[in-house]
N, C-alpha and C. Protein backbone atom coordinates (compact mmCIF):
# COMPACT_ATOMS: atom_id res chain seq x y z
N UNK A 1 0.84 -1.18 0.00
CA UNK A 1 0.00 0.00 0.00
C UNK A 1 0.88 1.24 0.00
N UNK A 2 0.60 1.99 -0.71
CA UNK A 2 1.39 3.42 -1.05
C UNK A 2 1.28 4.52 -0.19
N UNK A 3 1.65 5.11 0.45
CA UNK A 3 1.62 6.02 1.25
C UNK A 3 0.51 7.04 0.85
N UNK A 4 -0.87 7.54 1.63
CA UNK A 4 -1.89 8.32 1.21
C UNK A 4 -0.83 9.86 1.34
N UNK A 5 -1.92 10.64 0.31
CA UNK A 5 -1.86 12.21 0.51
C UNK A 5 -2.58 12.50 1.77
N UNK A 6 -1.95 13.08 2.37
CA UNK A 6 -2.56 13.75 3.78
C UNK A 6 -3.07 15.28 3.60
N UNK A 7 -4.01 15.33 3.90
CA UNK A 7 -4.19 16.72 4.10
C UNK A 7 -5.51 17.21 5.14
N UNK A 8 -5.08 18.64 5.77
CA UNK A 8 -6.17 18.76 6.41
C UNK A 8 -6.89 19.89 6.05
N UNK A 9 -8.62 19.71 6.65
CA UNK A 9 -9.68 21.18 5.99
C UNK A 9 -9.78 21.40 7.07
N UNK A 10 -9.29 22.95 6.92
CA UNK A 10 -9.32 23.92 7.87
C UNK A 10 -10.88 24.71 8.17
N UNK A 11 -11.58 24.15 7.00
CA UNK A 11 -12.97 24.78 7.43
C UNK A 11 -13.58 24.22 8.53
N UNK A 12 -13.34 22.83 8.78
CA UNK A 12 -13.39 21.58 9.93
C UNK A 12 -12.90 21.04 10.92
N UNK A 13 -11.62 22.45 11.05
CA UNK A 13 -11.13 22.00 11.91
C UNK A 13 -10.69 23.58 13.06
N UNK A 14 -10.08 23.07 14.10
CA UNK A 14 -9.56 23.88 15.29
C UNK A 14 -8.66 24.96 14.40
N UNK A 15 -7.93 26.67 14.90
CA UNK A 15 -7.43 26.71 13.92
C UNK A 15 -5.88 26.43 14.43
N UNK A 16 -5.82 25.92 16.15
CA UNK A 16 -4.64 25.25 16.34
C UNK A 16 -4.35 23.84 16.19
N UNK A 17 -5.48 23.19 15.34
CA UNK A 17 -5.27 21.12 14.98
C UNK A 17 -4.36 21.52 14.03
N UNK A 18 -3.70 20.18 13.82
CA UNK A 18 -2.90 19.64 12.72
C UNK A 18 -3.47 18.69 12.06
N UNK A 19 -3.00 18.05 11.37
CA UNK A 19 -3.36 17.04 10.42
C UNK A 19 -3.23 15.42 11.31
N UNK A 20 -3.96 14.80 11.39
CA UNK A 20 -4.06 13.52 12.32
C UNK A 20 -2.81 12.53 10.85
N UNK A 21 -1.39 11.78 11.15
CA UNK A 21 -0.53 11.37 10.67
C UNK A 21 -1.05 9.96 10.36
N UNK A 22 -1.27 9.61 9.14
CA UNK A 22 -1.68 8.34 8.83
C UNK A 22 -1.67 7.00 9.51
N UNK A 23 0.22 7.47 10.38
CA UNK A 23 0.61 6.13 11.13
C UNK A 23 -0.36 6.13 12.87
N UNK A 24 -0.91 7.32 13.40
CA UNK A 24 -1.69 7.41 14.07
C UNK A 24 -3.04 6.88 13.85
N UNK A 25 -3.68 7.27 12.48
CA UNK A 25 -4.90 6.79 12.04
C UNK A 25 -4.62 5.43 11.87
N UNK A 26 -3.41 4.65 11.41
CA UNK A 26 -3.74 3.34 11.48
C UNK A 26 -3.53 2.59 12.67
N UNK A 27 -2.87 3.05 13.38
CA UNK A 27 -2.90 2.78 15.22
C UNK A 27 -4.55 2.88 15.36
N UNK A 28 -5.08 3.35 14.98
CA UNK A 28 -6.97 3.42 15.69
C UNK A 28 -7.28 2.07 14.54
N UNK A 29 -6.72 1.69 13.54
CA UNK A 29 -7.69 1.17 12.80
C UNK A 29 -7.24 -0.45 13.26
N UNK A 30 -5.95 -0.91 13.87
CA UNK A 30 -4.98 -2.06 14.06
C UNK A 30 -5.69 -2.05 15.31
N UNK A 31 -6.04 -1.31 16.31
CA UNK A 31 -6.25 -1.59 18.04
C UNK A 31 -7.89 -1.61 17.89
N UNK A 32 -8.66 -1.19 17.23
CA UNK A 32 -10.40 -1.00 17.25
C UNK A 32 -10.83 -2.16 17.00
N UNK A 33 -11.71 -2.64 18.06
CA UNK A 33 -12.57 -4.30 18.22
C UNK A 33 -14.09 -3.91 17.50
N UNK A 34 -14.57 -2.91 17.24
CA UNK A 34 -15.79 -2.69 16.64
C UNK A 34 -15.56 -1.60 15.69
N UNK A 35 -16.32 -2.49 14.15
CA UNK A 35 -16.87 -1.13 13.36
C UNK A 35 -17.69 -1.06 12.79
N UNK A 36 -18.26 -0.08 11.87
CA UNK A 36 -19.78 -0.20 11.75
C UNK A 36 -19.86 -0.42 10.24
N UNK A 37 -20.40 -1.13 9.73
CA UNK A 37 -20.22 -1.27 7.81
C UNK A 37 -21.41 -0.52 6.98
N UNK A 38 -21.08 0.17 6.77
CA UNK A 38 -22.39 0.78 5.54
C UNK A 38 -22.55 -0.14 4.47
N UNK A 39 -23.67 -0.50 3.90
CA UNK A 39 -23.22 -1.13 2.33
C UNK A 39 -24.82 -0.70 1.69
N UNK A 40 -25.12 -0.90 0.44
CA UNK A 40 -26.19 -0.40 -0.34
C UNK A 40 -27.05 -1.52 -0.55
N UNK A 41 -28.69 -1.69 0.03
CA UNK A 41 -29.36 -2.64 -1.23
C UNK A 41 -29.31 -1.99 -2.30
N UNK A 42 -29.91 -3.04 -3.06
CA UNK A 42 -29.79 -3.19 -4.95
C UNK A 42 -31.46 -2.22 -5.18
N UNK A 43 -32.19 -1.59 -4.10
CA UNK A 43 -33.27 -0.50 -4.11
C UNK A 43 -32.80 0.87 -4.17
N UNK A 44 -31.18 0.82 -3.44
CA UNK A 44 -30.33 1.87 -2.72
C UNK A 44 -30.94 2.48 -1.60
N UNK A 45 -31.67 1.70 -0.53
CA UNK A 45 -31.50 1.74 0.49
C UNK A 45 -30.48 1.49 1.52
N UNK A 46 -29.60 2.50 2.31
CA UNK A 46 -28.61 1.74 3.17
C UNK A 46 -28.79 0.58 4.22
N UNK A 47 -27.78 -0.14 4.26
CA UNK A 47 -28.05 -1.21 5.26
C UNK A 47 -27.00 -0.95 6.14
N UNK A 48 -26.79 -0.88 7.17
CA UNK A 48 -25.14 -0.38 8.51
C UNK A 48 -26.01 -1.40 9.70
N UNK A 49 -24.29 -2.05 9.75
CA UNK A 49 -24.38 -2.96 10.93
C UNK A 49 -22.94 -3.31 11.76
N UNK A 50 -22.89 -3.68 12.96
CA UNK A 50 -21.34 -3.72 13.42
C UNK A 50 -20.84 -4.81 13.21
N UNK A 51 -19.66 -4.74 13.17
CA UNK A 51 -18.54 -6.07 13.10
C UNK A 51 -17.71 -5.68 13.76
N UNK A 52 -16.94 -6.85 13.58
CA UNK A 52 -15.42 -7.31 13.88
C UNK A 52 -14.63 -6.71 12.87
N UNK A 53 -13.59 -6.90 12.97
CA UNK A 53 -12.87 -6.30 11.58
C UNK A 53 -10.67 -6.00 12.13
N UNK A 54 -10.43 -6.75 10.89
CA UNK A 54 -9.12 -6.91 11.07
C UNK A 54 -8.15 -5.73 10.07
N UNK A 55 -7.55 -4.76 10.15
CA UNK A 55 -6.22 -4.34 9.52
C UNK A 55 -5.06 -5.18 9.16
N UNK A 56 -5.13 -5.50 7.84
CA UNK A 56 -3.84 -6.35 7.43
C UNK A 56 -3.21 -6.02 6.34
N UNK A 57 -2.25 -5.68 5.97
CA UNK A 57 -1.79 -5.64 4.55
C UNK A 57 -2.32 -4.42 3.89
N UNK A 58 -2.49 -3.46 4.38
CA UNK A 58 -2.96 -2.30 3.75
C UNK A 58 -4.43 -2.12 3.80
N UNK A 59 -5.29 -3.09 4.08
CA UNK A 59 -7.02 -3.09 4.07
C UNK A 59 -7.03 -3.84 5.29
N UNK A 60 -8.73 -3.56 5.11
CA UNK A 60 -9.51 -3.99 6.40
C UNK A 60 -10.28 -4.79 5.75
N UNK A 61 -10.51 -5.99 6.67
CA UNK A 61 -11.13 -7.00 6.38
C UNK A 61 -11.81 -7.46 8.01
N UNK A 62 -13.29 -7.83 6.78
CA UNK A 62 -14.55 -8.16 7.71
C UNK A 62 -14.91 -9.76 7.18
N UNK A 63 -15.68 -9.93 7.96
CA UNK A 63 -16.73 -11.29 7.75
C UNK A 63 -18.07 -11.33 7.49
N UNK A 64 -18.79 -12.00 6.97
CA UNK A 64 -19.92 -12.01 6.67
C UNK A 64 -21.00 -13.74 6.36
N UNK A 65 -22.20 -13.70 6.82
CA UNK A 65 -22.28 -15.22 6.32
C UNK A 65 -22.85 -14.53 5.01
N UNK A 66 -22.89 -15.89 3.67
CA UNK A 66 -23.45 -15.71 2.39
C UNK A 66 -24.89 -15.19 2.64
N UNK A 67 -25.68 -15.11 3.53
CA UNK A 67 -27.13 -14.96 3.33
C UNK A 67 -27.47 -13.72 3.92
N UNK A 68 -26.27 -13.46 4.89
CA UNK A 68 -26.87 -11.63 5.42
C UNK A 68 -26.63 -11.04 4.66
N UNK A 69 -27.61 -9.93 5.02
CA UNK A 69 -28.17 -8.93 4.29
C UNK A 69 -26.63 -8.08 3.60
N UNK A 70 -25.53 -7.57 4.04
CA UNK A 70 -24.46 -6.89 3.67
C UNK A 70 -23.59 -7.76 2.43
N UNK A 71 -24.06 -9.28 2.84
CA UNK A 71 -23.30 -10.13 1.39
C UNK A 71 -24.01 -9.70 0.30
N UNK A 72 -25.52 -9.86 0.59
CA UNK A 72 -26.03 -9.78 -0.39
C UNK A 72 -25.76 -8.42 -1.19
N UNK A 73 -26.18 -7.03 -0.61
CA UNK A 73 -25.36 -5.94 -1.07
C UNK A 73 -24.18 -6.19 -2.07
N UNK A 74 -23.48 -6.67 -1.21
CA UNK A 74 -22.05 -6.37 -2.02
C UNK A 74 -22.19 -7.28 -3.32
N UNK A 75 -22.76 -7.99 -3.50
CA UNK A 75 -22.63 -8.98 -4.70
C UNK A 75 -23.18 -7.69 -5.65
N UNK A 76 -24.10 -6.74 -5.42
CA UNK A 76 -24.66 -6.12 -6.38
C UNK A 76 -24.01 -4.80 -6.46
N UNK A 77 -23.51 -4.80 -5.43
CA UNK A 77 -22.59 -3.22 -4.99
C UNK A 77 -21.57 -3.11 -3.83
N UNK A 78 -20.33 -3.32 -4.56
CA UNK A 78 -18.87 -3.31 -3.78
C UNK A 78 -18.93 -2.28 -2.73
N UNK A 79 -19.40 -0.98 -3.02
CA UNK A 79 -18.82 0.18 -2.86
C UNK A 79 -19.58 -0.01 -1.28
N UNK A 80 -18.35 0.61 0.18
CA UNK A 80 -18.40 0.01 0.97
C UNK A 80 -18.11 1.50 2.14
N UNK A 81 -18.44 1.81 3.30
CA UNK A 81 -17.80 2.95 4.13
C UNK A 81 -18.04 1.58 5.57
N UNK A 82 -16.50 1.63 6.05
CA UNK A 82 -16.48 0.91 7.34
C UNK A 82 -15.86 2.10 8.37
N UNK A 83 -16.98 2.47 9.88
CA UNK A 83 -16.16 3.42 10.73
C UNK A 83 -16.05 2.67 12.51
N UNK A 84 -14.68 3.51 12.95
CA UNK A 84 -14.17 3.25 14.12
C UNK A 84 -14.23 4.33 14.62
N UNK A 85 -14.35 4.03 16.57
CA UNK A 85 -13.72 5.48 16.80
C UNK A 85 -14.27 5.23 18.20
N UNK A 86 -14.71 6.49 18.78
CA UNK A 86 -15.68 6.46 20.19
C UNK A 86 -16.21 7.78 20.03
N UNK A 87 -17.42 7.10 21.01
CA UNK A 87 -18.68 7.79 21.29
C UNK A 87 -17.90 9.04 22.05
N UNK A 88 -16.82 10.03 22.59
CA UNK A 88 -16.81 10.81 23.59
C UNK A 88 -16.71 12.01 22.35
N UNK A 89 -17.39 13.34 22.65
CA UNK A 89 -17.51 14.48 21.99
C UNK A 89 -16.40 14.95 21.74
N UNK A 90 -15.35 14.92 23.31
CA UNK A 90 -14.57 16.47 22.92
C UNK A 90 -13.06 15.54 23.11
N UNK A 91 -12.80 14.08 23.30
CA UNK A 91 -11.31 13.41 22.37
C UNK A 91 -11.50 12.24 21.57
N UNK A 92 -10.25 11.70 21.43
CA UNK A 92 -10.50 10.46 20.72
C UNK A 92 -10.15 10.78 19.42
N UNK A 93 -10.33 9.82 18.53
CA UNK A 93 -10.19 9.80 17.10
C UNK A 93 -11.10 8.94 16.30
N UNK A 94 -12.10 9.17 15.84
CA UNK A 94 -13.02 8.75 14.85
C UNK A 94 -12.47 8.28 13.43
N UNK A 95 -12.87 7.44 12.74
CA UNK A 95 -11.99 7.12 11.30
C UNK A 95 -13.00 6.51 10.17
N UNK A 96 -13.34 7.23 8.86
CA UNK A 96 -14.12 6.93 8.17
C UNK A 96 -13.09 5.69 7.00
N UNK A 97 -13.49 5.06 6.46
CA UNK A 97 -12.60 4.44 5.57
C UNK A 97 -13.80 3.95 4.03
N UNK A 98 -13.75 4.50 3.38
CA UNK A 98 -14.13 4.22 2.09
C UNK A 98 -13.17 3.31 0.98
N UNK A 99 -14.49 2.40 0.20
CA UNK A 99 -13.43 1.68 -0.56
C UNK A 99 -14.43 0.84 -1.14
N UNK A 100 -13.93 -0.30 -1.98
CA UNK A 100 -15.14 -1.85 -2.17
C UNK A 100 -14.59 -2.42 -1.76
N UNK A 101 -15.24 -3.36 -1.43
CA UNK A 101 -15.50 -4.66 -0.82
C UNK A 101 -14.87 -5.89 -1.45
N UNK A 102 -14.03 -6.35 -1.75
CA UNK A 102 -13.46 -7.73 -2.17
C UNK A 102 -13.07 -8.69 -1.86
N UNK A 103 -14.30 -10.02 -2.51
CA UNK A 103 -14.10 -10.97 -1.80
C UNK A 103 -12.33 -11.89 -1.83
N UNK A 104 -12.14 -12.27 -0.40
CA UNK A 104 -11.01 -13.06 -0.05
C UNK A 104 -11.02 -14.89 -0.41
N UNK A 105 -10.34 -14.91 -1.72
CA UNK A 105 -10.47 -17.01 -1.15
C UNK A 105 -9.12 -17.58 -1.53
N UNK A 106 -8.28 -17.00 -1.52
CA UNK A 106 -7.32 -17.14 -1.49
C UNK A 106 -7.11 -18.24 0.40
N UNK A 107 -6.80 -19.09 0.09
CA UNK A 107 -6.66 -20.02 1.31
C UNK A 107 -5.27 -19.31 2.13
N UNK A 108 -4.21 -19.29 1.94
CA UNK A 108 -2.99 -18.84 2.33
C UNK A 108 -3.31 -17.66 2.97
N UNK A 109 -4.00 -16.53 2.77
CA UNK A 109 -4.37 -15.19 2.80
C UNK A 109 -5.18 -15.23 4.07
N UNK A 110 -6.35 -16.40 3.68
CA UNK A 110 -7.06 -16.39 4.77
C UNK A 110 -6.64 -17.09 5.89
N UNK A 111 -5.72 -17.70 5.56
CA UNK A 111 -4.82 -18.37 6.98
C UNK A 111 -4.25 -17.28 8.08
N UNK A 112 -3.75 -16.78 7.01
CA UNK A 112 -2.90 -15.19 8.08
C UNK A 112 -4.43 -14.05 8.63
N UNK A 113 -5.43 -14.21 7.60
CA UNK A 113 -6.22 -13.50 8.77
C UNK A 113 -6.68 -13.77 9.43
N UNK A 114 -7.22 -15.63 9.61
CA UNK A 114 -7.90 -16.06 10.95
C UNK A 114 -6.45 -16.07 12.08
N UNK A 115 -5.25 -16.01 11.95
CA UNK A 115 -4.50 -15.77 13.00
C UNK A 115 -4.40 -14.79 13.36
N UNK A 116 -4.60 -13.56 12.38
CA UNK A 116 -4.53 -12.07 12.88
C UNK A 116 -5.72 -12.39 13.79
N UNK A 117 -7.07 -12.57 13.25
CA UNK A 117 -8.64 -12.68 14.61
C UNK A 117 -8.17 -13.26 15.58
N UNK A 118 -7.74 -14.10 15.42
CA UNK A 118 -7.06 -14.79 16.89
C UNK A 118 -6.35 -14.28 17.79
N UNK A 119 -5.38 -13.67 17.06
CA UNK A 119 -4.21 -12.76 17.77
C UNK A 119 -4.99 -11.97 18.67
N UNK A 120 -5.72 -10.80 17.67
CA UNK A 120 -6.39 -9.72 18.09
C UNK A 120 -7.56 -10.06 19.37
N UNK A 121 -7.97 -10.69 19.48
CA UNK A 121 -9.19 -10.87 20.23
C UNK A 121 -8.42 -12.33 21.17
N UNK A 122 -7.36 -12.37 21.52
CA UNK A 122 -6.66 -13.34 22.30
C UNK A 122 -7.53 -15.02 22.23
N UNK A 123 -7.58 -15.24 20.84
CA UNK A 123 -8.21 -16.95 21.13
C UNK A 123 -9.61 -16.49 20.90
N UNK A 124 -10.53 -15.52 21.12
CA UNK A 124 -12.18 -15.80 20.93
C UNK A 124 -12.50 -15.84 19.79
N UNK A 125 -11.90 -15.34 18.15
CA UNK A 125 -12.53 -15.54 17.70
C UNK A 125 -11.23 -16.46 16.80
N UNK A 126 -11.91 -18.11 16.58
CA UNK A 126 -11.25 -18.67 16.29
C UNK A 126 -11.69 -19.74 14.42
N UNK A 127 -10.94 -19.25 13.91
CA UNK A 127 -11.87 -19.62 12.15
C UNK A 127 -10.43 -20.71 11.44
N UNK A 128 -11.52 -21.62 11.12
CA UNK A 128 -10.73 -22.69 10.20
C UNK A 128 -10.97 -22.33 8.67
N UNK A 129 -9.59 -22.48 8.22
CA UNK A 129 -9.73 -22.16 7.10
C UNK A 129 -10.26 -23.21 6.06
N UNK A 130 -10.63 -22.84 4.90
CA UNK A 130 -10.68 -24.23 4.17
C UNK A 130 -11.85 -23.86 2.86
N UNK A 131 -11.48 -24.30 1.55
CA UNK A 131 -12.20 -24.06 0.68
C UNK A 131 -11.98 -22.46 0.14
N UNK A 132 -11.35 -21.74 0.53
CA UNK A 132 -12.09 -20.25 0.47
C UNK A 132 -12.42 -19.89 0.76
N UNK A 133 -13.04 -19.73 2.20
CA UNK A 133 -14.05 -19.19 3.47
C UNK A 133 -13.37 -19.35 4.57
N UNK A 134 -13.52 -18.55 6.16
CA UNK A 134 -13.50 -19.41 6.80
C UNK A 134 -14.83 -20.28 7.45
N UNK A 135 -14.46 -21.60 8.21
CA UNK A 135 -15.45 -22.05 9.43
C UNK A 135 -15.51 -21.95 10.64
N UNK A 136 -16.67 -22.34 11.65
CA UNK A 136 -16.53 -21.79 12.27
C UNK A 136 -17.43 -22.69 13.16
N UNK A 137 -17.75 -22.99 14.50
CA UNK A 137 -18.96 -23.45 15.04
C UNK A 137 -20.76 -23.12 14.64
N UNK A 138 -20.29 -21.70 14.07
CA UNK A 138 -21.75 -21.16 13.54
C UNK A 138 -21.96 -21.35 11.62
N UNK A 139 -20.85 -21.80 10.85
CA UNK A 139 -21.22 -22.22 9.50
C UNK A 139 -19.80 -21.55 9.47
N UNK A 140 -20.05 -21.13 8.10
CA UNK A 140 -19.56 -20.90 7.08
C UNK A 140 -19.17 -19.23 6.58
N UNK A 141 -18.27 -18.55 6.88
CA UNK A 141 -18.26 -16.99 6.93
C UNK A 141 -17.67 -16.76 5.77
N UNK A 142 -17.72 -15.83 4.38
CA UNK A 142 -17.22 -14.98 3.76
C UNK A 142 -16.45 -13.96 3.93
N UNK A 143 -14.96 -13.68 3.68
CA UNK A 143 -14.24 -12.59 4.01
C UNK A 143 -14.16 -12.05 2.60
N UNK A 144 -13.79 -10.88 3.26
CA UNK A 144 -13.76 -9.64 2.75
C UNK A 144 -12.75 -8.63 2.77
N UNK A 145 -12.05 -7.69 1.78
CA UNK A 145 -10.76 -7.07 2.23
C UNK A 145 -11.29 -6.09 1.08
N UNK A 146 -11.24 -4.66 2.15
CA UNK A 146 -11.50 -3.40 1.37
C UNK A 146 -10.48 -2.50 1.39
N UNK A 147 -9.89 -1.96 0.65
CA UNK A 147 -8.39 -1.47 0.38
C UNK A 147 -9.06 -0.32 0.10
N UNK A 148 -8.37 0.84 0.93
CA UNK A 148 -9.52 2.19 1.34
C UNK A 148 -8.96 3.05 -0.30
N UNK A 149 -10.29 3.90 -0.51
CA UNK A 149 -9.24 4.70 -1.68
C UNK A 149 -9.44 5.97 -1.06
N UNK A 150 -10.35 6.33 0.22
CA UNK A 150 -10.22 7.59 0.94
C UNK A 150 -9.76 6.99 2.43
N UNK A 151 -9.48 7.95 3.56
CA UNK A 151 -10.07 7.55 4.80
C UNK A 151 -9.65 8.67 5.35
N UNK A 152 -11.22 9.04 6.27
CA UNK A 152 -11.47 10.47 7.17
C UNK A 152 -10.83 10.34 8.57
N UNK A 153 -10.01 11.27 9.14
CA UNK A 153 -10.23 10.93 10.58
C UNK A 153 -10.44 12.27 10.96
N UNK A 154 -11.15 12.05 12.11
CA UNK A 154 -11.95 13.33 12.77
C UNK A 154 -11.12 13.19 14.00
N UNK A 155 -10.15 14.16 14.95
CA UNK A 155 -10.15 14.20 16.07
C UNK A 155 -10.63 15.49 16.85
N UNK A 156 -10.73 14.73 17.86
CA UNK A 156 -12.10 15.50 18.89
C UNK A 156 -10.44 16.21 19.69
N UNK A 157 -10.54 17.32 19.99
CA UNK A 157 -9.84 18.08 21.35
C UNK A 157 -8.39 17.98 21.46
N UNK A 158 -7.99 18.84 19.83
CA UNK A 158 -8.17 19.63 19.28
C UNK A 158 -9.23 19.06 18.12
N UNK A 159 -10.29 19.83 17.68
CA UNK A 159 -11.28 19.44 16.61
C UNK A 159 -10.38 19.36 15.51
N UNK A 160 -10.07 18.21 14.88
CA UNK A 160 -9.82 18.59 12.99
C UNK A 160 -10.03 17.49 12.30
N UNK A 161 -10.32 18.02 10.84
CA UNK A 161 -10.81 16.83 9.66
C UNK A 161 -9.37 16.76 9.20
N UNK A 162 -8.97 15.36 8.65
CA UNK A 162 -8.00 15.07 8.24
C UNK A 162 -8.65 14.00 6.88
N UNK A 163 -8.07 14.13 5.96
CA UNK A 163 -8.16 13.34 4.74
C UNK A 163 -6.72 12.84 4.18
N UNK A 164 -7.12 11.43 4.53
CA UNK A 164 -5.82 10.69 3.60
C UNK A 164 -6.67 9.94 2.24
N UNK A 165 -5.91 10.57 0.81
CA UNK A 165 -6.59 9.77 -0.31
C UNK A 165 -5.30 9.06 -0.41
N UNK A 166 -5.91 8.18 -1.41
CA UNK A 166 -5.06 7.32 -2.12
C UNK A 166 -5.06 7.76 -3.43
């Protein structure tokens, strides 16, 4: 992954913030146990729901079974906004990440991310690989790896918008 353009809008921000440093924004995106997935029905109604979600290799990657509602989306529409952050007003760091959605079946690939879930969440969430998916006690999960082509971070106290494109 190539190093984003950073920049910050000063219309959005403190006029003593700086620009939140990519390697900070990906510190929130490598340590965050919840995020929230936007994705589109094929009506273009939104559908947003939380997950899990791993930072690896330049993207973030989620799970999904084939029959919820967000698989179904994406089969008809990649285009994807996953966010982190916390609920407190005035710190913290919020992080928008835009991108599509692409499916993972690469077996090898998905080996290293059910150990990253593992890693990350110490042993709870634990996925066998196999076929192209992982498994799991509850079926059969679809991964996913969205390689951002924007991502927002908002920090609270000092207020500022920060934009890294790709």
């Amino acid at each position: 992954m190539s190093e984003p353009a950073t920049t910050l809008d000063a219309r959005f921000s403190d006029p003593n913030a700086a620009a939140t440093s990519w390697n900070d924004t990906v510190r929130i995106l490598e340590a965050a146990q919840l995020f929230w997935i936007t994705t589109v029905r094929a009506d273009g109604r939104p559908h947003m729901s939380p997950l899990v979600a791993v930072w690896l290799d330049g993207s973030i990657h989620f799970t999904t079974g084939e029959a919820e509602q967000k698989a179904a989306n994406l089969r008809s529409n990649p285009h994807t906004i996953l966010t982190t952050g916390c609920n407190d007003w005035d710190r913290g760091l919020d992080v928008v990440i835009e991108g599509d959605a692409v499916l993972v079946t690469d077996d090898r690939t998905l080996q290293r991310l059910a150990d990253a879930w593992r890693t990350k969440w110490d042993g709870r969430w634990q996925f066998e690989v196999r076929g192209g998916s992982f498994h799991h006690e509850a079926g059969e999960a679809l991964v996913f790896a969205v390689e951002p082509t924007k991502v927002l971070a908002f920090g609270k106290g000092p207020f500022s918008h920060t934009r890294h494109q790709f």
